[in-house]
PDB file of N, CA and C in Angstrom:
ATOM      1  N   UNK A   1       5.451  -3.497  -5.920  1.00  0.00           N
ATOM      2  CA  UNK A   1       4.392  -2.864  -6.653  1.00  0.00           C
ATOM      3  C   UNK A   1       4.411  -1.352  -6.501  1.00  0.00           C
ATOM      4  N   UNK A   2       3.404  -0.278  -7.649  1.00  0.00           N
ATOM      5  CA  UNK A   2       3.696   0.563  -7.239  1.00  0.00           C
ATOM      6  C   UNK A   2       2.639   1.395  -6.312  1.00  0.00           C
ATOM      7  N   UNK A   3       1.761   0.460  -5.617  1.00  0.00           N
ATOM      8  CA  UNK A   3       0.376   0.622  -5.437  1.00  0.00           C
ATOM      9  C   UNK A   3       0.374   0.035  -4.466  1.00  0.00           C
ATOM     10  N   UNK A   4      -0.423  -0.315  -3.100  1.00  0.00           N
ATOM     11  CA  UNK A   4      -1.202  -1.659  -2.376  1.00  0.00           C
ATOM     12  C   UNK A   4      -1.552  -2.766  -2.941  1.00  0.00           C
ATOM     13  N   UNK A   5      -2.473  -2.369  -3.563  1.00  0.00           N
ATOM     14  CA  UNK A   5      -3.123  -3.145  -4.763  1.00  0.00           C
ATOM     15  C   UNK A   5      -2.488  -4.025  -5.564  1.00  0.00           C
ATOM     16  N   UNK A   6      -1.504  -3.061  -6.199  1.00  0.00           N
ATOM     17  CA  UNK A   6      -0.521  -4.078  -7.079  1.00  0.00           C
ATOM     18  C   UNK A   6       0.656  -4.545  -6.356  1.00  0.00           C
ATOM     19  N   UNK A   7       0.699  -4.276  -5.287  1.00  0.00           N
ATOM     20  CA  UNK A   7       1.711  -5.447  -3.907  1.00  0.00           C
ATOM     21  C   UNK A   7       0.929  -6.363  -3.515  1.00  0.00           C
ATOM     22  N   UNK A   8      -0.124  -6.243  -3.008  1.00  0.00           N
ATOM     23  CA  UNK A   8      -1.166  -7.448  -2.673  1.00  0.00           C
ATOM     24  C   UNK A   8      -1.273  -8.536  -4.141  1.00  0.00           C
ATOM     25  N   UNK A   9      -1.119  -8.029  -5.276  1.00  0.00           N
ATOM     26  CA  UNK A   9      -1.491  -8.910  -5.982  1.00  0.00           C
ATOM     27  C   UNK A   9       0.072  -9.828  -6.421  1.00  0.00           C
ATOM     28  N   UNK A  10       0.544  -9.346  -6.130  1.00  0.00           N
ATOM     29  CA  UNK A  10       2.332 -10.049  -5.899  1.00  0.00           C
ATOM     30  C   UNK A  10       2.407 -10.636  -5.051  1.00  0.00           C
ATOM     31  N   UNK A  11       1.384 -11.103  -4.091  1.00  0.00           N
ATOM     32  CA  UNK A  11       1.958 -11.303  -2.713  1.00  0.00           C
ATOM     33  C   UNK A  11       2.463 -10.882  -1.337  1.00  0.00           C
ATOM     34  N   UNK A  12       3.002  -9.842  -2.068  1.00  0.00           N
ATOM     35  CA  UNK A  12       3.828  -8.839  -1.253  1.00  0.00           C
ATOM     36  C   UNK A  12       3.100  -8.632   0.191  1.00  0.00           C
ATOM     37  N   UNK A  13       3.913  -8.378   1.686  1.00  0.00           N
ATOM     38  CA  UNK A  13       3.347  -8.010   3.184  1.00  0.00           C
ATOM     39  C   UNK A  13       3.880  -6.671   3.308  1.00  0.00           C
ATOM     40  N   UNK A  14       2.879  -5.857   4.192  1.00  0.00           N
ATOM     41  CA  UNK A  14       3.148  -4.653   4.336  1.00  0.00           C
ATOM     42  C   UNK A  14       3.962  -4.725   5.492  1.00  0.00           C
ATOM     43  N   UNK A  15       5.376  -4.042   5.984  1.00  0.00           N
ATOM     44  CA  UNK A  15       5.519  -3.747   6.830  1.00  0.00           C
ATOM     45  C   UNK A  15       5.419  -2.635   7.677  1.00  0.00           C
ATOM     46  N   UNK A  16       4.967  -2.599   8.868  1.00  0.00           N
ATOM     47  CA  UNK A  16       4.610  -1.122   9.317  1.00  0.00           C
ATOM     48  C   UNK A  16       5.687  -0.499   9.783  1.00  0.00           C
ATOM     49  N   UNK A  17       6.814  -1.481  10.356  1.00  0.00           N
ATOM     50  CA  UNK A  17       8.096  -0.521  11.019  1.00  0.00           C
ATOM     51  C   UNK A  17       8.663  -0.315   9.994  1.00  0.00           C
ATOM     52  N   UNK A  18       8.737  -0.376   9.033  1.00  0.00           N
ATOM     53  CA  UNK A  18       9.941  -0.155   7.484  1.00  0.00           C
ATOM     54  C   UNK A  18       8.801   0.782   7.138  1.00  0.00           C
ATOM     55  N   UNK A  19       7.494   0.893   7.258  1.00  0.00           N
ATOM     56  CA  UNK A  19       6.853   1.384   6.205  1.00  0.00           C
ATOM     57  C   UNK A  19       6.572   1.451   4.569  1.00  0.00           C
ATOM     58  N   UNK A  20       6.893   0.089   4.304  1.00  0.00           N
ATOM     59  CA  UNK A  20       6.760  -0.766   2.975  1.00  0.00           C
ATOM     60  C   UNK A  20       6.609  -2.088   2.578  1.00  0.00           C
ATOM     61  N   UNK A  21       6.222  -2.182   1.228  1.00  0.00           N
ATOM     62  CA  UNK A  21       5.545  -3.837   1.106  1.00  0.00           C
ATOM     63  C   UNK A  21       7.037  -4.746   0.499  1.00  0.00           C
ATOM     64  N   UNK A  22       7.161  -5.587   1.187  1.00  0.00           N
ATOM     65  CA  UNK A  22       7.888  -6.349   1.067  1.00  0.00           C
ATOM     66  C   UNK A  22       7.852  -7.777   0.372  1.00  0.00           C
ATOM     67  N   UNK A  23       8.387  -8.585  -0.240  1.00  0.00           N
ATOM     68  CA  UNK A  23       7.843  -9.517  -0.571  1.00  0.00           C
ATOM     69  C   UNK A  23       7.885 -10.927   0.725  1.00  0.00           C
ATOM     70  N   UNK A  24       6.744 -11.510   0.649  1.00  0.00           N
ATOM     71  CA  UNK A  24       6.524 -12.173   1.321  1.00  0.00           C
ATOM     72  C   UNK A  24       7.689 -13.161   2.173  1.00  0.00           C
ATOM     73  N   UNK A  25       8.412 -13.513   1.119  1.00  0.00           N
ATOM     74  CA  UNK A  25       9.728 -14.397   2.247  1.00  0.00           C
ATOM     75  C   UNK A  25      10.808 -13.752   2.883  1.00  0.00           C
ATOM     76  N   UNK A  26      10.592 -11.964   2.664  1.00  0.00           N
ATOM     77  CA  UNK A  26      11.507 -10.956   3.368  1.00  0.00           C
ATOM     78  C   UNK A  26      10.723 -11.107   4.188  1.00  0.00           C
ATOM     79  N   UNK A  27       9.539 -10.911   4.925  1.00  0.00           N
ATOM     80  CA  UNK A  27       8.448 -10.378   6.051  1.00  0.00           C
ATOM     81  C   UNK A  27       8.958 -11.018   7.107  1.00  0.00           C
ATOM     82  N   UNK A  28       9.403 -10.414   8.100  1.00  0.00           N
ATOM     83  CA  UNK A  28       9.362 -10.891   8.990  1.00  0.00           C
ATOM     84  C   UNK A  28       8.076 -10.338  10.816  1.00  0.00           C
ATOM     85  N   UNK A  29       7.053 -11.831   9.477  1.00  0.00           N
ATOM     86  CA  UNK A  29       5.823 -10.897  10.789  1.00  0.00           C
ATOM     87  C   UNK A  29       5.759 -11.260  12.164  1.00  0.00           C
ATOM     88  N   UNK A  30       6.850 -11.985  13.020  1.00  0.00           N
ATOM     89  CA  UNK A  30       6.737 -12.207  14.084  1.00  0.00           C
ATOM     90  C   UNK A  30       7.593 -11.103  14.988  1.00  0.00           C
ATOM     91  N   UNK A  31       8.900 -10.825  14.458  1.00  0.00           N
ATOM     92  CA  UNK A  31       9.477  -9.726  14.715  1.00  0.00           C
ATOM     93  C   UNK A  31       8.358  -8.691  14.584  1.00  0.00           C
ATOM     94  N   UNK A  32       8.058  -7.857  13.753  1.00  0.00           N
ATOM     95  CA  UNK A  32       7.174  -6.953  13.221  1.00  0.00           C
ATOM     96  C   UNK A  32       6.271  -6.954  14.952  1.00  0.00           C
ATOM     97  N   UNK A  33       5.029  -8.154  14.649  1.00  0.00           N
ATOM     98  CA  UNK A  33       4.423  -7.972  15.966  1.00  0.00           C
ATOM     99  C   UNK A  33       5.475  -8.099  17.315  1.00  0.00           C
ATOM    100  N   UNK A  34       5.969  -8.572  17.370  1.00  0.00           N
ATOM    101  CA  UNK A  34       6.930  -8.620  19.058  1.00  0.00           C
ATOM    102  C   UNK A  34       7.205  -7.029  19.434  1.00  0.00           C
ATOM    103  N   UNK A  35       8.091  -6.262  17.763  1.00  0.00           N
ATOM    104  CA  UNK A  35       8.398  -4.845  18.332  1.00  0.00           C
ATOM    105  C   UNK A  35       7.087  -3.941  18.098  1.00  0.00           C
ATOM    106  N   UNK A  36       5.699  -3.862  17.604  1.00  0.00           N
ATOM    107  CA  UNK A  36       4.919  -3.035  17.594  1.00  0.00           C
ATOM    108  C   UNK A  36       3.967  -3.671  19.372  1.00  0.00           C
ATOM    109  N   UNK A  37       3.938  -4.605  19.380  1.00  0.00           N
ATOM    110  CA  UNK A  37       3.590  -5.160  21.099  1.00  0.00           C
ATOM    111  C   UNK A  37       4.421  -4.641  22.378  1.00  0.00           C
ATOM    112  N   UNK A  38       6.173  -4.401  22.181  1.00  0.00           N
ATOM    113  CA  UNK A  38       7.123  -4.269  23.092  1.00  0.00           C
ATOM    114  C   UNK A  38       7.150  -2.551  23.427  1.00  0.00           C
ATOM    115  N   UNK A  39       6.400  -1.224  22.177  1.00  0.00           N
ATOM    116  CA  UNK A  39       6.612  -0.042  22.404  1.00  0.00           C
ATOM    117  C   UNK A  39       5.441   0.282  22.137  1.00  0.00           C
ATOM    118  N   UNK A  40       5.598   1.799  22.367  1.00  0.00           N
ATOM    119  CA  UNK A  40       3.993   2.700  21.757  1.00  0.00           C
ATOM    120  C   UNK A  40       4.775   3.126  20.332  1.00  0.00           C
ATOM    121  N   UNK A  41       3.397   3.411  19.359  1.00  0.00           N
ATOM    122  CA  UNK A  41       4.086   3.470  17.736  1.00  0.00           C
ATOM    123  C   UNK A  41       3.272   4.875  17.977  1.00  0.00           C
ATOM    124  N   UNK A  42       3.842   5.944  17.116  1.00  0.00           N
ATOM    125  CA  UNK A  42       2.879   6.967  16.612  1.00  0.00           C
ATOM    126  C   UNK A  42       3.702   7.421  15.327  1.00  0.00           C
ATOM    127  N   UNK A  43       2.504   7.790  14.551  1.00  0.00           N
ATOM    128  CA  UNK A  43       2.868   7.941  13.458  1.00  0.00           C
ATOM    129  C   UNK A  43       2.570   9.042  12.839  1.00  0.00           C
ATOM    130  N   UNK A  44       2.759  10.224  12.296  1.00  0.00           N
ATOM    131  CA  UNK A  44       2.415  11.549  12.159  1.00  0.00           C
ATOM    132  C   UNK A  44       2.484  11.851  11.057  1.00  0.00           C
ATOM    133  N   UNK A  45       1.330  12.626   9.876  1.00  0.00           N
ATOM    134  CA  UNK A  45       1.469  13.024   9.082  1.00  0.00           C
ATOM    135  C   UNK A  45       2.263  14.825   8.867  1.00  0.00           C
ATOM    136  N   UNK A  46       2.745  14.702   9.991  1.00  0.00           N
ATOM    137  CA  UNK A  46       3.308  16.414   9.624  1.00  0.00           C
ATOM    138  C   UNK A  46       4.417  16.446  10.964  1.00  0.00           C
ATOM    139  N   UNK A  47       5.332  17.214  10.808  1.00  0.00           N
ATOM    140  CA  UNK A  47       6.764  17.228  11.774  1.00  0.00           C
ATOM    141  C   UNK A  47       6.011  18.065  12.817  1.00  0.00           C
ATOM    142  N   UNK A  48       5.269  18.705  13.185  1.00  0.00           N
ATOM    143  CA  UNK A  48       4.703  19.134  14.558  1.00  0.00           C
ATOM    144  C   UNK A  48       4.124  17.960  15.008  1.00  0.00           C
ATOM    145  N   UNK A  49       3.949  17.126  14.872  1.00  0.00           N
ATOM    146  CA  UNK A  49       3.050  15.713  15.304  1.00  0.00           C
ATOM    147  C   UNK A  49       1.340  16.052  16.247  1.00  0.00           C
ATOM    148  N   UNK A  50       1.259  16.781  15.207  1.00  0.00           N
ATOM    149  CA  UNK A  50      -0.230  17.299  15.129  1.00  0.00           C
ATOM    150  C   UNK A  50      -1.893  16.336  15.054  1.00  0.00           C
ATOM    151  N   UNK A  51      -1.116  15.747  13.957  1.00  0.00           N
ATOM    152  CA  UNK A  51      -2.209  14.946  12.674  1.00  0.00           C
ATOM    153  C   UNK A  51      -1.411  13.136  13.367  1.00  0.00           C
ATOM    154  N   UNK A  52      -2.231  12.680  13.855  1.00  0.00           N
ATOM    155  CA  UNK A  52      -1.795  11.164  13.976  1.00  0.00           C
ATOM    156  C   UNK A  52      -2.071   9.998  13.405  1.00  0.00           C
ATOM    157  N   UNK A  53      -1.391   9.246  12.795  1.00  0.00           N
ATOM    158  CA  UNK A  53      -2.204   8.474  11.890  1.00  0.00           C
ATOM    159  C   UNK A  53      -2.416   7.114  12.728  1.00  0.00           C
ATOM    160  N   UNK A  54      -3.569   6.463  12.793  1.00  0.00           N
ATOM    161  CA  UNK A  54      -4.024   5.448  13.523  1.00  0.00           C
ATOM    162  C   UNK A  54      -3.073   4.581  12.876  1.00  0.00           C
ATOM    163  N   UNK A  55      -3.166   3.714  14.187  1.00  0.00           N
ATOM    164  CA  UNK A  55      -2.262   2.201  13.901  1.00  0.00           C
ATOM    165  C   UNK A  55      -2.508   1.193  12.633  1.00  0.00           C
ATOM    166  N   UNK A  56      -4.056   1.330  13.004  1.00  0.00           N
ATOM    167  CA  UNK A  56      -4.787   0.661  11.807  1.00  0.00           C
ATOM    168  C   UNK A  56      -4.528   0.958  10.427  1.00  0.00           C
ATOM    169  N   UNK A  57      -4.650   2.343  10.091  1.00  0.00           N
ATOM    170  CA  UNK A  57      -4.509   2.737   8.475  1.00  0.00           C
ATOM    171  C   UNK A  57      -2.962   2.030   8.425  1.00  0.00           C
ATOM    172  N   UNK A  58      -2.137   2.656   9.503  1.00  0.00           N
ATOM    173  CA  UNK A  58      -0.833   1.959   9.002  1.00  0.00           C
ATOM    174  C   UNK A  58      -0.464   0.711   8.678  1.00  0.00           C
ATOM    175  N   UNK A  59      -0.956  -0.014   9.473  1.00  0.00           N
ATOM    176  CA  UNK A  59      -1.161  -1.400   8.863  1.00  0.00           C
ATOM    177  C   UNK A  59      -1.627  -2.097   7.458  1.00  0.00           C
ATOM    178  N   UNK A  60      -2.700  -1.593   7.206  1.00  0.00           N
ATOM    179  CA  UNK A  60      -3.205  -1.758   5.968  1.00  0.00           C
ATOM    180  C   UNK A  60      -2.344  -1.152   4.796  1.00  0.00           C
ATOM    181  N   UNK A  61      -1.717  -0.516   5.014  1.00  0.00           N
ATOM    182  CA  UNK A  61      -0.021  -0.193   3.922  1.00  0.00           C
ATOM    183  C   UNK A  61      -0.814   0.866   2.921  1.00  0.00           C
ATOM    184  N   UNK A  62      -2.041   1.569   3.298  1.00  0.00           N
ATOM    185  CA  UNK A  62      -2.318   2.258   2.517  1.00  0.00           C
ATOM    186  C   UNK A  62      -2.571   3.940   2.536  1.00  0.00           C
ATOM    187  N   UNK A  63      -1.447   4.185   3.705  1.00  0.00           N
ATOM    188  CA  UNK A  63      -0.887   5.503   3.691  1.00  0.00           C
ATOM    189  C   UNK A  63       0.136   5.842   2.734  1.00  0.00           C
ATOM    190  N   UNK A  64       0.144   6.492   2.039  1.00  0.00           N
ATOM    191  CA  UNK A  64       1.158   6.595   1.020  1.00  0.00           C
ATOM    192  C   UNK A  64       2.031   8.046   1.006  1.00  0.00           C
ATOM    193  N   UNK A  65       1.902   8.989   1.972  1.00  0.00           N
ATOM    194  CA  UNK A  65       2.571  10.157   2.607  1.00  0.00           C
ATOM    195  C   UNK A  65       3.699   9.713   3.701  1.00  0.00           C
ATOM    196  N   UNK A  66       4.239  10.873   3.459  1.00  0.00           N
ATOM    197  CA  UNK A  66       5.626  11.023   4.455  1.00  0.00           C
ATOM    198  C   UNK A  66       4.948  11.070   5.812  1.00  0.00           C
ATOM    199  N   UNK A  67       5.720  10.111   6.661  1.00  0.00           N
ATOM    200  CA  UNK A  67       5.460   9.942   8.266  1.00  0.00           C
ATOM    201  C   UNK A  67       6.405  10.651   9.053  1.00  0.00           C
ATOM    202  N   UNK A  68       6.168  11.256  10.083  1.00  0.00           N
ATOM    203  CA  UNK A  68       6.981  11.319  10.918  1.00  0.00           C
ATOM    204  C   UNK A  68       6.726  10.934  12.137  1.00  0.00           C
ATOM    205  N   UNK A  69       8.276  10.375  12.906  1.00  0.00           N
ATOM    206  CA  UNK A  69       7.764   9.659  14.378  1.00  0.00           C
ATOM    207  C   UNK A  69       9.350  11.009  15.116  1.00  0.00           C
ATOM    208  N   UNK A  70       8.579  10.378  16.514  1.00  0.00           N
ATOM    209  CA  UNK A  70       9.634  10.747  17.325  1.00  0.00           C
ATOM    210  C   UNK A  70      11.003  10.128  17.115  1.00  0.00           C
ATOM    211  N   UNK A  71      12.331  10.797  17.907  1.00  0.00           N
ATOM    212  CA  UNK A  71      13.436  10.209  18.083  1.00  0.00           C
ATOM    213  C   UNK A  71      13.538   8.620  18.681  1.00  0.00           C
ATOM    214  N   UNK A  72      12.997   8.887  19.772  1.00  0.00           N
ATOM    215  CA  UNK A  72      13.038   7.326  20.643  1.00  0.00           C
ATOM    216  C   UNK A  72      12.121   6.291  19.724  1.00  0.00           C
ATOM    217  N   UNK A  73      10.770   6.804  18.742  1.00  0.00           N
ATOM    218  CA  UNK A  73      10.376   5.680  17.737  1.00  0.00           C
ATOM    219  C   UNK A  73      11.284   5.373  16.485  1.00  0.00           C
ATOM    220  N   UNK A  74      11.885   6.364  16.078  1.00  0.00           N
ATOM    221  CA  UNK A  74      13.051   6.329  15.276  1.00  0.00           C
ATOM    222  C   UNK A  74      14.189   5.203  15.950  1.00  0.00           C
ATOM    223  N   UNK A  75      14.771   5.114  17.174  1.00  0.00           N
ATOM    224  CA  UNK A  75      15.521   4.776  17.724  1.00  0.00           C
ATOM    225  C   UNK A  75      14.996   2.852  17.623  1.00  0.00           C
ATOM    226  N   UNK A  76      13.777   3.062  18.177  1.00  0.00           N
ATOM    227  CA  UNK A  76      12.991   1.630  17.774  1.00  0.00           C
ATOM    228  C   UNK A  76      12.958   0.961  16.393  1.00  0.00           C
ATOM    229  N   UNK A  77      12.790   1.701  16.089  1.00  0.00           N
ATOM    230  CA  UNK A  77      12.629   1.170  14.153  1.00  0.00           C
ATOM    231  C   UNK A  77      14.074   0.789  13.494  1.00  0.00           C
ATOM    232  N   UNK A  78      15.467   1.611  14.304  1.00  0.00           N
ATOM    233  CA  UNK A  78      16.486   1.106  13.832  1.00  0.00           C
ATOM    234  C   UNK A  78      17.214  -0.478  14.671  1.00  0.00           C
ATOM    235  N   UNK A  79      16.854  -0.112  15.986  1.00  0.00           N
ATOM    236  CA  UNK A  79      16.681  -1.627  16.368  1.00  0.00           C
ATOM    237  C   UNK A  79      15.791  -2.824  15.889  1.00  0.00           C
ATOM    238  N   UNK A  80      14.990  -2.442  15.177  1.00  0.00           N
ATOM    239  CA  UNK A  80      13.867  -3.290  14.964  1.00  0.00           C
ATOM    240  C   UNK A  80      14.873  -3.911  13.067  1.00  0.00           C
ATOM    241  N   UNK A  81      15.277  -2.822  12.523  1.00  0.00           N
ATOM    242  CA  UNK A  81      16.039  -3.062  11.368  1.00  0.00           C
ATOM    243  C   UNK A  81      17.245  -3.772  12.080  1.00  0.00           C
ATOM    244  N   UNK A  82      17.948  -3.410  12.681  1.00  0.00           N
ATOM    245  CA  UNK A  82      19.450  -4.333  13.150  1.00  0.00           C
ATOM    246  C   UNK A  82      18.635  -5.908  13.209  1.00  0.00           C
ATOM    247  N   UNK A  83      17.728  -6.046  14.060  1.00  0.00           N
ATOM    248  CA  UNK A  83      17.186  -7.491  14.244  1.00  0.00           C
ATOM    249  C   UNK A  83      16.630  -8.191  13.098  1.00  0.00           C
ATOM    250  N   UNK A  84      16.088  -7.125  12.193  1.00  0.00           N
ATOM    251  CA  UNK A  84      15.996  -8.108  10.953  1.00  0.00           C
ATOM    252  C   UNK A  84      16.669  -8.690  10.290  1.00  0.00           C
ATOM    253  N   UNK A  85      18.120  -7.587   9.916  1.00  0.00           N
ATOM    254  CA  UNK A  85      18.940  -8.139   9.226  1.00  0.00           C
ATOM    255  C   UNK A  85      20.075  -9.559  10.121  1.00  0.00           C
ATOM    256  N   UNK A  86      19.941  -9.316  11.098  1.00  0.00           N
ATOM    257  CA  UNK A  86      20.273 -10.157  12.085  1.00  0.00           C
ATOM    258  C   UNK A  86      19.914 -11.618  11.972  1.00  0.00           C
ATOM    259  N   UNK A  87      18.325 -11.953  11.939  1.00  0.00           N
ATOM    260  CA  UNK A  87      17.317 -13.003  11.408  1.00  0.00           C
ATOM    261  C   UNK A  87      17.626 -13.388  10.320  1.00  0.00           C
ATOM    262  N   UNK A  88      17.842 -11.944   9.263  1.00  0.00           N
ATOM    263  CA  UNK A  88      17.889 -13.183   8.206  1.00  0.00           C
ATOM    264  C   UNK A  88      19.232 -13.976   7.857  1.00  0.00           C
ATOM    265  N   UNK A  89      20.171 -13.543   8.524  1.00  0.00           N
ATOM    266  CA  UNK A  89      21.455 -13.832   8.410  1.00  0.00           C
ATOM    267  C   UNK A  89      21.783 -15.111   9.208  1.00  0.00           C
ATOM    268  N   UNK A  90      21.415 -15.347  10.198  1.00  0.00           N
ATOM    269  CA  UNK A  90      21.219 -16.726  11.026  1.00  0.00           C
ATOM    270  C   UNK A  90      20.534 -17.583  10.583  1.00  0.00           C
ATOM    271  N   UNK A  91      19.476 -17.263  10.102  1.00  0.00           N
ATOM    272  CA  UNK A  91      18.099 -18.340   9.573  1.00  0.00           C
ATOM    273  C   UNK A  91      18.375 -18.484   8.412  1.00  0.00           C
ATOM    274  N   UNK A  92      19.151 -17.949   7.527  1.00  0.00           N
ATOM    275  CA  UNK A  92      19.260 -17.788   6.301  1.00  0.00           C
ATOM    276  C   UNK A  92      18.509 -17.286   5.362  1.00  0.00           C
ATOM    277  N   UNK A  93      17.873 -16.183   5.678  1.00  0.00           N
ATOM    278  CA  UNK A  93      16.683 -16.108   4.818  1.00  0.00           C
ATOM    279  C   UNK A  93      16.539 -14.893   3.661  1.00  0.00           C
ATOM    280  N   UNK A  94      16.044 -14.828   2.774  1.00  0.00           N
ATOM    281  CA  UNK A  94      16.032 -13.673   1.896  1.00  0.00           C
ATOM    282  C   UNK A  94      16.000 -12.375   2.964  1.00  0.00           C
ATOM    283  N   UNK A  95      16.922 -11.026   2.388  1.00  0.00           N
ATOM    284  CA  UNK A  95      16.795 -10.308   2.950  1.00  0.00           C
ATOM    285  C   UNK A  95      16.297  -9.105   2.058  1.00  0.00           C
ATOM    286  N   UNK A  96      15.293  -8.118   2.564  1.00  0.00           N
ATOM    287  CA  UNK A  96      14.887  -7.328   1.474  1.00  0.00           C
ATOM    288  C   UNK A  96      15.364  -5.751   1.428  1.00  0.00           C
ATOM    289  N   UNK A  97      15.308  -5.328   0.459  1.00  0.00           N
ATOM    290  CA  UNK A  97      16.318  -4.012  -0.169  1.00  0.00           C
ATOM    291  C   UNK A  97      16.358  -3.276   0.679  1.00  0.00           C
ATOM    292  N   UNK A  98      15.425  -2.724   1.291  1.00  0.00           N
ATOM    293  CA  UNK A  98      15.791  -1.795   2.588  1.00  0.00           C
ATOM    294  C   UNK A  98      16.479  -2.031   3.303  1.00  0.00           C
ATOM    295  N   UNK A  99      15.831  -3.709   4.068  1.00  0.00           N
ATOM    296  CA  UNK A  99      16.512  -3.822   5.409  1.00  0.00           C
ATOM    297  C   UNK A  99      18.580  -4.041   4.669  1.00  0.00           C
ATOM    298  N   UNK A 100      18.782  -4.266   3.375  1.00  0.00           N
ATOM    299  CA  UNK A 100      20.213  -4.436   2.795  1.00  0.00           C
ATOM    300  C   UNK A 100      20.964  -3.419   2.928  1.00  0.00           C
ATOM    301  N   UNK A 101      20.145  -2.157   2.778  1.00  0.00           N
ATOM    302  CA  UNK A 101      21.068  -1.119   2.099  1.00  0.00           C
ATOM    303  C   UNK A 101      21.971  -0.728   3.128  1.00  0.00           C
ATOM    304  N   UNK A 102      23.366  -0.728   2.949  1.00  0.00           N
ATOM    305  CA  UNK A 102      23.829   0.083   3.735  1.00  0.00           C
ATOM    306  C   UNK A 102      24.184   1.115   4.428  1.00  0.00           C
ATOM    307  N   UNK A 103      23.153   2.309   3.872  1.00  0.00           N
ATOM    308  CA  UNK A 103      22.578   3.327   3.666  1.00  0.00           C
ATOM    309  C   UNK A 103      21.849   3.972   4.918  1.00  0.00           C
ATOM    310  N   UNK A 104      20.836   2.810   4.656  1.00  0.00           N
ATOM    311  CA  UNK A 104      20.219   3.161   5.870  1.00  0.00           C
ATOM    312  C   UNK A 104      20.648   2.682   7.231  1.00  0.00           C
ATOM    313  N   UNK A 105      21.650   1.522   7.531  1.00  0.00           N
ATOM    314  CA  UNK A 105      22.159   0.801   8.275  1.00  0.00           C
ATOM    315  C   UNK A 105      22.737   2.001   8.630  1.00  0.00           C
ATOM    316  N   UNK A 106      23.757   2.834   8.101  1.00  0.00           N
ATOM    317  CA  UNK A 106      25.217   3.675   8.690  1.00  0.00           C
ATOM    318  C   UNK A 106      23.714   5.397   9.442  1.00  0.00           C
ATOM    319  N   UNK A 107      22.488   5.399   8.400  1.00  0.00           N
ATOM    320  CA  UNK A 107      21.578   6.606   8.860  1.00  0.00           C
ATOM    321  C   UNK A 107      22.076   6.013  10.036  1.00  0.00           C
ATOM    322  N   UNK A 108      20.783   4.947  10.420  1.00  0.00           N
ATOM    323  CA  UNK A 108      20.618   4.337  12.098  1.00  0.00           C
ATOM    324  C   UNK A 108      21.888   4.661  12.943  1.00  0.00           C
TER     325      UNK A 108
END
């Protein structure tokens, strides 16, 4: 969707470590909670990491600005992507455009 709104009405789950709505049989919300439970998350609306955006708004998928995190949360989020694509490849399961691209795989 190009909205919350119009992802919620698709079905679609927000993810907070990707920072996008996914469709529901990509989600992987047990991963998701294990790595936001296993680290500290912060999430910053500006590269001085000034402005912090609560856990909560992030969740609700209805920040729609550029985030910035630290290196070592960066470092988390690309482990947290290796394990998805990992999951869905064992379990067999739909995998969704982000966690595919190889793009962002070679960034990480």
């Amino acid at each position: 969707g190009r909205s919350p709104t119009e992802a919620r009405s698709y079905n679609c789950q927000f993810d907070v470590l990707l920072g996008s709505w996914l469709p529901a049989p990509c989600h992987d919300a047990d991963l998701m909670e294990q790595y936001i439970a296993d680290a500290v998350w912060n999430w910053y609306e500006d590269p001085e990491f000034t402005r912090l955006i609560p856990i909560d708004t992030m969740r609700m998928g209805e920040y729609q600005g550029k985030v910035w995190t630290n290196t070592s949360e960066h470092s988390d989020h690309c482990a947290y992507l290796w394990m998805k694509q990992f999951r869905a490849v064992v379990n067999k399961k739909p995998m969704d455009d982000i966690s595919a691209r190889y793009g962002h795989t070679e960034h990480c």
